[in-house]
Protein backbone atom coordinates (compact mmCIF):
# COMPACT_ATOMS: atom_id res chain seq x y z
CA UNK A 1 14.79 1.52 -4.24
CA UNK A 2 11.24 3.19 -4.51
CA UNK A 3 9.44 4.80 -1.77
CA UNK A 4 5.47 4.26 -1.88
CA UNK A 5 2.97 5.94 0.25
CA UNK A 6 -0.10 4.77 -0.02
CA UNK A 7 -3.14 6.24 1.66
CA UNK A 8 -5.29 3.36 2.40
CA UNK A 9 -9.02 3.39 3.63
CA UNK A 10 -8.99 1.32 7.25
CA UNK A 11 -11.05 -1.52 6.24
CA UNK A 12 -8.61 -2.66 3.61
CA UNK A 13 -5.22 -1.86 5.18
CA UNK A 14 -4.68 -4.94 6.50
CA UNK A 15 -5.08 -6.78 2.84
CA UNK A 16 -2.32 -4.05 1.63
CA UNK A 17 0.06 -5.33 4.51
CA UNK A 18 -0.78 -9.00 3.58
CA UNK A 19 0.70 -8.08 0.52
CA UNK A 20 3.92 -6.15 0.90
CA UNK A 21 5.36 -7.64 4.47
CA UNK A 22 6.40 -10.62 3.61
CA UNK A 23 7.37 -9.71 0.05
CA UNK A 24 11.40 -10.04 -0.39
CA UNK A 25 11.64 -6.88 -2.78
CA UNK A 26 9.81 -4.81 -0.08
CA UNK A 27 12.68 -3.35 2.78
CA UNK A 28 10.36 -1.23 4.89
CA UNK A 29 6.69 -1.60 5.76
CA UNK A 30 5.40 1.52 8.37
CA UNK A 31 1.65 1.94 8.86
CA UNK A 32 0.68 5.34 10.53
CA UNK A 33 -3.28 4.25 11.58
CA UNK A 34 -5.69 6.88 11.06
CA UNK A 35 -3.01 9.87 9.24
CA UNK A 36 -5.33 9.41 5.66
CA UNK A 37 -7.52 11.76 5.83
CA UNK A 38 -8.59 11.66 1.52
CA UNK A 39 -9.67 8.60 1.32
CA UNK A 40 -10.18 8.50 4.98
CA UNK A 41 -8.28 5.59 6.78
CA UNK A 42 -4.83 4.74 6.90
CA UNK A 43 -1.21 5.54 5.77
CA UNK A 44 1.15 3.23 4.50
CA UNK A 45 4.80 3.66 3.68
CA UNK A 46 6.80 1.07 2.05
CA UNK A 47 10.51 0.98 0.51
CA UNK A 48 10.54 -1.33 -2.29
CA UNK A 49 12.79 -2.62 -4.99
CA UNK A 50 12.36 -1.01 -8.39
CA UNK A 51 11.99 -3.65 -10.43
CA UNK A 52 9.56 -5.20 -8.31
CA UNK A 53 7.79 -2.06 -7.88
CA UNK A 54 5.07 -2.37 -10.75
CA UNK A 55 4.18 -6.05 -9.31
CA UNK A 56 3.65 -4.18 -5.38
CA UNK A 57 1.28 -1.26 -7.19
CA UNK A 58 -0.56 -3.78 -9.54
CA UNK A 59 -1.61 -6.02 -6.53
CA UNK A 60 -2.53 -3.19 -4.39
CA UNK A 61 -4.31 -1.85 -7.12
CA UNK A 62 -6.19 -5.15 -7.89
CA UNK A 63 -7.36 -5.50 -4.06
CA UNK A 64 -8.84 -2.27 -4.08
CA UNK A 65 -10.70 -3.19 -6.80
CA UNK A 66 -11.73 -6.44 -5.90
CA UNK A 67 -13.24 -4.46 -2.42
CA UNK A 68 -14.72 -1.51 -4.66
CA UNK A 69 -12.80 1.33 -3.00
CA UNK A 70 -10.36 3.45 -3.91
CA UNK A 71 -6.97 3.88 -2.85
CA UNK A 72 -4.23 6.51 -3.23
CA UNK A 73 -0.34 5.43 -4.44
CA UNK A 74 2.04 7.95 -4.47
CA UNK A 75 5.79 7.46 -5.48
């Protein structure tokens, strides 16, 4: 099991949760709203499976960049 925080502008938190909540390798999903302050917006924490892990950061990684902003993943 992984933990993953990932600090999450506000405008695209909600597109990070569409992603992991319903995911079967993902455990825990806990969103502290407005705790981000670099990038500014929100804080996600999320207890995944390991070898699903990569998938989870690739796809959070991809939305970001589909919305041109940047966020923060830290294992």
């Amino acid at each position: 099991m992984l933990y993953i925080e990932i600090c999450s502008p506000a405008h695209l938190t909600d597109d990070v949760l569409g992603l992991v909540k319903d995911d079967e390798a993902v455990s825990s999903v806990a969103v502290v709203r407005g705790a981000s302050l670099k990038p500014v917006g929100d804080l996600v924490k999320i207890d995944v499976a390991r070898e699903a892990a990569d998938d989870l950061i690739s796809a959070v990684a991809q939305c970001a960049r589909r919305r041109a902003t940047r966020s923060r993943i830290r294992l």
